[in-house]
PDB file of N, CA and C in Angstrom:
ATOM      1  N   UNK A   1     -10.750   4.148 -10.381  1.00  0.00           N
ATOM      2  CA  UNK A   1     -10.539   4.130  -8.955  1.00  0.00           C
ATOM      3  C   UNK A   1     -11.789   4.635  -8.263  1.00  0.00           C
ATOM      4  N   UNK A   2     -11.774   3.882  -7.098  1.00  0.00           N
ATOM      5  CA  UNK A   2     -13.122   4.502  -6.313  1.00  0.00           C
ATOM      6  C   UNK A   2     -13.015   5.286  -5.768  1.00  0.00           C
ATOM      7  N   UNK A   3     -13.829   6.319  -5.143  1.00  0.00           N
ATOM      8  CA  UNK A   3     -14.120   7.616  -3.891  1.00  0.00           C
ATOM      9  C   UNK A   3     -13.878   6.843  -2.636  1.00  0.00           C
ATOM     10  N   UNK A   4     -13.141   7.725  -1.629  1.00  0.00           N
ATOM     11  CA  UNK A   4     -12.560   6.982  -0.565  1.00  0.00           C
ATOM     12  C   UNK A   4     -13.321   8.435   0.513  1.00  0.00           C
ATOM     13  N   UNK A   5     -14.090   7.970   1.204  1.00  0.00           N
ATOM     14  CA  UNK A   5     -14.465   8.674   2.357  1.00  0.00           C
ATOM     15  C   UNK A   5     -13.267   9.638   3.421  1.00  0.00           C
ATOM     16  N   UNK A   6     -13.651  10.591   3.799  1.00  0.00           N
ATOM     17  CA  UNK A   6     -11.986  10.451   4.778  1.00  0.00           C
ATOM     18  C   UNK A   6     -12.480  10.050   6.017  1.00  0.00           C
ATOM     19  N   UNK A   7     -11.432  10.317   6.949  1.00  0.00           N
ATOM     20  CA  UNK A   7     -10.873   8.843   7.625  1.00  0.00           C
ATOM     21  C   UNK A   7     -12.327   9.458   8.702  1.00  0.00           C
ATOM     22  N   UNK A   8     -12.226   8.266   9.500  1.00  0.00           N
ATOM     23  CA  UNK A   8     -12.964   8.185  10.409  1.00  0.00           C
ATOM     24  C   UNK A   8     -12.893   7.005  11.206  1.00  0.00           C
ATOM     25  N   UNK A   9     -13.630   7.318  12.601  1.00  0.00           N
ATOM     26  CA  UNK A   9     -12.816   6.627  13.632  1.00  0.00           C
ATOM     27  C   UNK A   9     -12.455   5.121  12.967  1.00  0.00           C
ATOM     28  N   UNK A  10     -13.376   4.428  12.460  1.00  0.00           N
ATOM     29  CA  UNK A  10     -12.981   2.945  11.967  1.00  0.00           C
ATOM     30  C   UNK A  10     -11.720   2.553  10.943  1.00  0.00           C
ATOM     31  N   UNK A  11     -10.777   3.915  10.959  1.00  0.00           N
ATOM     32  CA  UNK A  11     -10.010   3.762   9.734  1.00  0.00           C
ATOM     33  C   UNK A  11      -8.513   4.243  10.555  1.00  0.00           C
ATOM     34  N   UNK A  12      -7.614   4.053  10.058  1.00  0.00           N
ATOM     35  CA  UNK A  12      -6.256   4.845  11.105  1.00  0.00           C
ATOM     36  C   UNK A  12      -5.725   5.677   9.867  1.00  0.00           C
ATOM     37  N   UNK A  13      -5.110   6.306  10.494  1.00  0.00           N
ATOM     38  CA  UNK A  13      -3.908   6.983   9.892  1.00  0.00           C
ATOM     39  C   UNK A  13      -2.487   6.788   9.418  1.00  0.00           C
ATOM     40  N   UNK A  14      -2.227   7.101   8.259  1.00  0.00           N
ATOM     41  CA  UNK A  14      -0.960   6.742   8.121  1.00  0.00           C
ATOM     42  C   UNK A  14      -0.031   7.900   7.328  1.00  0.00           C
ATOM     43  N   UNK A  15       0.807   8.345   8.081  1.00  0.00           N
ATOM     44  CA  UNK A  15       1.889   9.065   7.021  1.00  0.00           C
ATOM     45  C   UNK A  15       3.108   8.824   6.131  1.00  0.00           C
ATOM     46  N   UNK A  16       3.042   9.194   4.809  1.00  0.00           N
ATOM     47  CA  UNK A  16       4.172   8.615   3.967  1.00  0.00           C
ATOM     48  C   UNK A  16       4.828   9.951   3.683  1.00  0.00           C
ATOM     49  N   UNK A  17       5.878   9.773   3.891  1.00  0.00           N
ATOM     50  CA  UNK A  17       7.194  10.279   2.675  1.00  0.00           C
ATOM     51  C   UNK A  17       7.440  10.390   1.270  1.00  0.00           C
ATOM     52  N   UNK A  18       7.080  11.292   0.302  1.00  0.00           N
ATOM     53  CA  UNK A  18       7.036  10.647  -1.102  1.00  0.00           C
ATOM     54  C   UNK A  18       8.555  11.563  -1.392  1.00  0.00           C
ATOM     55  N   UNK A  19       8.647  10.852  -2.605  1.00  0.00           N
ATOM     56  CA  UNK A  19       9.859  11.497  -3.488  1.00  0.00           C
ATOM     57  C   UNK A  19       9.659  12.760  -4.143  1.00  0.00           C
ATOM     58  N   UNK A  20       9.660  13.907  -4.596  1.00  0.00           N
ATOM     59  CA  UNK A  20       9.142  14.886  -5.657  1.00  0.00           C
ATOM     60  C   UNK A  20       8.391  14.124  -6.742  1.00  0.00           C
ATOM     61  N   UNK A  21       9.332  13.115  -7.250  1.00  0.00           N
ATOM     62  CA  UNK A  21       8.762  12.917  -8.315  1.00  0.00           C
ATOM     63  C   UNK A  21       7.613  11.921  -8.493  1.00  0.00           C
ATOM     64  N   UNK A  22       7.530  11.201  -7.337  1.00  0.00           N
ATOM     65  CA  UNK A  22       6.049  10.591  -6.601  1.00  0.00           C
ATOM     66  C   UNK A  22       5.061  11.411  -6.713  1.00  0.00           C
ATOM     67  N   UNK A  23       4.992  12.434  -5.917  1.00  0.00           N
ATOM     68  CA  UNK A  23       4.338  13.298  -5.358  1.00  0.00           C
ATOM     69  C   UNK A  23       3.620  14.125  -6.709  1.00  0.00           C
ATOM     70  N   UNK A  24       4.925  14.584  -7.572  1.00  0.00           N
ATOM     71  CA  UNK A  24       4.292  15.133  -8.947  1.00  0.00           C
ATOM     72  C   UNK A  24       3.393  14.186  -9.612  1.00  0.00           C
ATOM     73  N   UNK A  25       3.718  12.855 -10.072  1.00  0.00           N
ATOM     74  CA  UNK A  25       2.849  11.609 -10.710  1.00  0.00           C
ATOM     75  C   UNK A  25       1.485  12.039  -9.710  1.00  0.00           C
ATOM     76  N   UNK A  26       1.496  11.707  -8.548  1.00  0.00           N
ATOM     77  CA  UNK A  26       0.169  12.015  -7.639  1.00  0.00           C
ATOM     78  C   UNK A  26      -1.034  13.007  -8.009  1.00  0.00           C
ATOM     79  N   UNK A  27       0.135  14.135  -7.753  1.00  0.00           N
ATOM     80  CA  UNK A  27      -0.761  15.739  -8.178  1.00  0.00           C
ATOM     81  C   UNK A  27      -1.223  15.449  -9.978  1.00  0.00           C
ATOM     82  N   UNK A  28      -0.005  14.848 -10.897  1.00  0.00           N
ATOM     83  CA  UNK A  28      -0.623  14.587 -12.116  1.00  0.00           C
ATOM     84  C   UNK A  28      -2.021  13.695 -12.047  1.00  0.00           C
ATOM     85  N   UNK A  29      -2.063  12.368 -11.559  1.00  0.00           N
ATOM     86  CA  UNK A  29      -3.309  11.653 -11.648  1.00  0.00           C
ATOM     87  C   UNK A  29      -4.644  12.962 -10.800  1.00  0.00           C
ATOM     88  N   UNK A  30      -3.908  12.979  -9.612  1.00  0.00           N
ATOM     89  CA  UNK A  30      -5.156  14.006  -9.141  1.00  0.00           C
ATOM     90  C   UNK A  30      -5.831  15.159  -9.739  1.00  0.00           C
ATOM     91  N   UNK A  31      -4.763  15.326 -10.703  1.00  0.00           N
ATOM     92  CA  UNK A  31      -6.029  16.924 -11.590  1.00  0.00           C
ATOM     93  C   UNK A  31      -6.609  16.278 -12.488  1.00  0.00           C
ATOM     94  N   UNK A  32      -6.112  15.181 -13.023  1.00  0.00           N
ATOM     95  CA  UNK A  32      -7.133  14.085 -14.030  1.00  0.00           C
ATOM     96  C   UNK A  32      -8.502  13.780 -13.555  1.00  0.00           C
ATOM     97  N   UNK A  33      -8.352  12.908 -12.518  1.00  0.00           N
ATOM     98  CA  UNK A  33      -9.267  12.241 -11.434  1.00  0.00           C
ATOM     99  C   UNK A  33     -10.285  12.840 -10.931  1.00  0.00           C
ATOM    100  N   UNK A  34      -9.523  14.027 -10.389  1.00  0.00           N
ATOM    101  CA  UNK A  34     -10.736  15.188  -9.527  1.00  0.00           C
ATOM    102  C   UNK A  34     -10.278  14.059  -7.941  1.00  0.00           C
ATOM    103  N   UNK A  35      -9.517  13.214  -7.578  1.00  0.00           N
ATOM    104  CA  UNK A  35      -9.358  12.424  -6.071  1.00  0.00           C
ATOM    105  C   UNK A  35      -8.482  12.999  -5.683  1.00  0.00           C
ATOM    106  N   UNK A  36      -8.297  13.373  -4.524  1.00  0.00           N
ATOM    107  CA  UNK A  36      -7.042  13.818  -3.527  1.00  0.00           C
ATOM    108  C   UNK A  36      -6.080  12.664  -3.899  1.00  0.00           C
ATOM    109  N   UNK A  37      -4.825  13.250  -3.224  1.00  0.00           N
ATOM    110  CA  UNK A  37      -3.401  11.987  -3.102  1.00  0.00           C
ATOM    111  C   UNK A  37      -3.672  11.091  -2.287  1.00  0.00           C
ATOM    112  N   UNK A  38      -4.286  11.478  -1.188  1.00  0.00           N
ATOM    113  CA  UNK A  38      -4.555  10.123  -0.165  1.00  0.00           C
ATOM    114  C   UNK A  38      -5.581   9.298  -0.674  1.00  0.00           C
ATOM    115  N   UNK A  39      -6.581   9.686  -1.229  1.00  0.00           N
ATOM    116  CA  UNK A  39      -7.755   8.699  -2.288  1.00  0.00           C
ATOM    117  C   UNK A  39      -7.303   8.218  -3.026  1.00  0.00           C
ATOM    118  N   UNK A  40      -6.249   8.332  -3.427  1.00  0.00           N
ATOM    119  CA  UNK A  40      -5.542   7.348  -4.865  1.00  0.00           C
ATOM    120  C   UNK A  40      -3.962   6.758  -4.328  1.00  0.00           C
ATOM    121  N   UNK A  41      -3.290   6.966  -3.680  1.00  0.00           N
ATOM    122  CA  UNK A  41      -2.674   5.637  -2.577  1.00  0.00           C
ATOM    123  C   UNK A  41      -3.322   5.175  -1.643  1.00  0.00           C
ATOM    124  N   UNK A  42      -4.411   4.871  -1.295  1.00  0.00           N
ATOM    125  CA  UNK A  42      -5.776   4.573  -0.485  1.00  0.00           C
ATOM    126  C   UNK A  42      -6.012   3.149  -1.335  1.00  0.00           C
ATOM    127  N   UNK A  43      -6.270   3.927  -2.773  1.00  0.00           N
ATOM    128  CA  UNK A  43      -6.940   2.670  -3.475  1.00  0.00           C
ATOM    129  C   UNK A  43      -6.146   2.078  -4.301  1.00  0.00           C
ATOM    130  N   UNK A  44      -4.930   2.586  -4.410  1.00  0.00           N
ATOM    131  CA  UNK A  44      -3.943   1.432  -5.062  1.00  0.00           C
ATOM    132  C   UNK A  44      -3.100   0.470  -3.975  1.00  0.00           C
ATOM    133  N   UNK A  45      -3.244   0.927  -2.516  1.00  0.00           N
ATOM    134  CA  UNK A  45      -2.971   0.135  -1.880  1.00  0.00           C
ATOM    135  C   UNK A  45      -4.347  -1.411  -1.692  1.00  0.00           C
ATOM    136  N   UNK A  46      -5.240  -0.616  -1.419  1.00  0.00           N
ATOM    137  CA  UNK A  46      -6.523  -1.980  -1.690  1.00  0.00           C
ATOM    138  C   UNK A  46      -6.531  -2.890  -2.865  1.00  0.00           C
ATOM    139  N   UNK A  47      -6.265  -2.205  -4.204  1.00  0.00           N
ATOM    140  CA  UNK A  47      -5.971  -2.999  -5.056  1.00  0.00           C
ATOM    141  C   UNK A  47      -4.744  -4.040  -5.059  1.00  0.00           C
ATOM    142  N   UNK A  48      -3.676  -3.484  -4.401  1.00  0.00           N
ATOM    143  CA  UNK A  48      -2.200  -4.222  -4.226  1.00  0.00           C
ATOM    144  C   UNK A  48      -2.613  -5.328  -3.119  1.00  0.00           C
ATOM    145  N   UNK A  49      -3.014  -4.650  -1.868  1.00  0.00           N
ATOM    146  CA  UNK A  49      -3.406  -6.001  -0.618  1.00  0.00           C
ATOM    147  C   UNK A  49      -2.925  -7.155  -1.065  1.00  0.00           C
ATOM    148  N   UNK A  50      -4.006  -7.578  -2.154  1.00  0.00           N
ATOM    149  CA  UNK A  50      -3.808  -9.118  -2.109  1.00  0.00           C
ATOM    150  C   UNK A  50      -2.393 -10.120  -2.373  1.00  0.00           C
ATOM    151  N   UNK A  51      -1.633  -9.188  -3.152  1.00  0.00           N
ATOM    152  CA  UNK A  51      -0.263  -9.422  -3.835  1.00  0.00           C
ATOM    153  C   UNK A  51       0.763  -9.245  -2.810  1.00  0.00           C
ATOM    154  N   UNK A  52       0.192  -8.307  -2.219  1.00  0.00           N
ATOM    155  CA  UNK A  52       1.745  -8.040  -0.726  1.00  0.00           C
ATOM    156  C   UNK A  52       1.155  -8.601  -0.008  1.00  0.00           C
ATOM    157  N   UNK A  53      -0.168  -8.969   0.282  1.00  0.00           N
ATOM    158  CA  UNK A  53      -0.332 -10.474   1.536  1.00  0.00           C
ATOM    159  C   UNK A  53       0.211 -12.203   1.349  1.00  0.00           C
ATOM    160  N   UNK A  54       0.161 -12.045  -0.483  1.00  0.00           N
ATOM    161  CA  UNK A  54       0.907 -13.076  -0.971  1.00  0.00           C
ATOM    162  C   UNK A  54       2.585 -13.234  -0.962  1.00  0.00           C
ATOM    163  N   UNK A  55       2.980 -11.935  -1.149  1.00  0.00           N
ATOM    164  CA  UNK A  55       4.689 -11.855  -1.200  1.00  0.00           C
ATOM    165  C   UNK A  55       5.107 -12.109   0.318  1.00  0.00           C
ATOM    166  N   UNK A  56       4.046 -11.172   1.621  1.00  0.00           N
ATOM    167  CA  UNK A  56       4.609 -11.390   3.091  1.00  0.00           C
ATOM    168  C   UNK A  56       4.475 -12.783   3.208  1.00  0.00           C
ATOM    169  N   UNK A  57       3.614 -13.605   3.092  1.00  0.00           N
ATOM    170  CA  UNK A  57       2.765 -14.746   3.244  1.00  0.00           C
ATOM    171  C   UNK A  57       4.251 -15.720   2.895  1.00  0.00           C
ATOM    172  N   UNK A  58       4.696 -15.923   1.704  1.00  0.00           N
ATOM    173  CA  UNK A  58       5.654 -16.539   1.189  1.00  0.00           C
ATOM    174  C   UNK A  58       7.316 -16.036   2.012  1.00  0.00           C
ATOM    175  N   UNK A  59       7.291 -14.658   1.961  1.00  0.00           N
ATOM    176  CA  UNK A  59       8.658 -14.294   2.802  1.00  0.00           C
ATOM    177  C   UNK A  59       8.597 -15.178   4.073  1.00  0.00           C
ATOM    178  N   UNK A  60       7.397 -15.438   4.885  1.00  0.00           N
ATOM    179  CA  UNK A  60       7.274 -15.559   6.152  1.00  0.00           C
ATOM    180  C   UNK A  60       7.705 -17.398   5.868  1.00  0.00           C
ATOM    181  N   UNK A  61       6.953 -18.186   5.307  1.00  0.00           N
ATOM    182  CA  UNK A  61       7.203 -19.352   4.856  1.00  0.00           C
ATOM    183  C   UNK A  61       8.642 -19.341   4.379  1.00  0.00           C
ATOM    184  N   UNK A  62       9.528 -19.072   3.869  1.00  0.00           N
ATOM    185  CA  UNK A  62      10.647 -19.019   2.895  1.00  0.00           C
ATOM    186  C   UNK A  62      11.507 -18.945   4.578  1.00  0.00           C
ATOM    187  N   UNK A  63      11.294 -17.972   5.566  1.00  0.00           N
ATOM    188  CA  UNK A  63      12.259 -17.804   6.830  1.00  0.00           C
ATOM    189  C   UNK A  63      11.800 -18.841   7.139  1.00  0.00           C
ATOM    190  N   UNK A  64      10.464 -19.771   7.890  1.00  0.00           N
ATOM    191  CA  UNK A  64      10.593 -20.779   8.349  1.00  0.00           C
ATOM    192  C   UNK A  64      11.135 -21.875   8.115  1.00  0.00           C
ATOM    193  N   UNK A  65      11.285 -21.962   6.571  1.00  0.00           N
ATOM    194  CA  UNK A  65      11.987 -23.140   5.735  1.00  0.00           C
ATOM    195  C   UNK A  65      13.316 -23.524   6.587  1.00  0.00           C
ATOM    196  N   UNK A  66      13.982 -21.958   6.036  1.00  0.00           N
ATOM    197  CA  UNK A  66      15.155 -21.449   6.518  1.00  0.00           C
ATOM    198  C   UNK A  66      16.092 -21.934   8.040  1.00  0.00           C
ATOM    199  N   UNK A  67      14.824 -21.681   8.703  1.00  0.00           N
ATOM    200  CA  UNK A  67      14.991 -21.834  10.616  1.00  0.00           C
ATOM    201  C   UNK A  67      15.183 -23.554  10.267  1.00  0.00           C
ATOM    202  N   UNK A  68      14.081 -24.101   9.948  1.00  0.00           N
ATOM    203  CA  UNK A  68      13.844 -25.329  10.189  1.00  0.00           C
ATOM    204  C   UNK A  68      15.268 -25.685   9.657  1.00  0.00           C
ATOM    205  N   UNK A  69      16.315 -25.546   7.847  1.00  0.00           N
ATOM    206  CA  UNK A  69      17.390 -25.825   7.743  1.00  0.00           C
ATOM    207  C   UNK A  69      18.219 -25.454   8.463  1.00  0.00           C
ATOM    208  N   UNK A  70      17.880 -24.697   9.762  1.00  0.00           N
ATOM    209  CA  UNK A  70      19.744 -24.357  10.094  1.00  0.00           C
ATOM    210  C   UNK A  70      19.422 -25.307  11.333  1.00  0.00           C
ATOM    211  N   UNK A  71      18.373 -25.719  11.975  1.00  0.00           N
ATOM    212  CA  UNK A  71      17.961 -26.672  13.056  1.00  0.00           C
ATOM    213  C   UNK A  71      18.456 -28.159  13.141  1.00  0.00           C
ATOM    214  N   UNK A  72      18.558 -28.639  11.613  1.00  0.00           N
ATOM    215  CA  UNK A  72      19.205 -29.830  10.954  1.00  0.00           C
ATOM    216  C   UNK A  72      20.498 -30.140  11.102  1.00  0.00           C
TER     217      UNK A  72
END
């Protein structure tokens, strides 16, 4: 995983909710790593992008299908 700068104006903010046992996995990778928690859901979200732009991408197509069958 890469080094993630912190935020700055070109970047937003976001807050999550984790589970304990999220949060423990987190703190586990992070004493491995030497990366904060936000540097490593930072970059497994960049790595994911492309796959959840593909799954929204298809949900969004799959409702239009949808519209267009109930229009019929």
């Amino acid at each position: 995983m890469q080094k993630h700068e912190p935020s700055t104006p070109d970047r937003s903010r976001l807050s999550v909710e984790l589970s304990p046992v999220i949060s423990s996995h987190l703190d586990h990778i992070s004493e491995i790593t030497g990366q904060s928690k936000a540097a490593i859901v930072a970059a497994c979200l960049v790595e994911a992008l492309p796959e959840l732009l593909a799954r929204a991408d298809g949900l969004k197509k799959r409702h239009q299908e949808l519209n267009q069958a109930k229009k019929r």
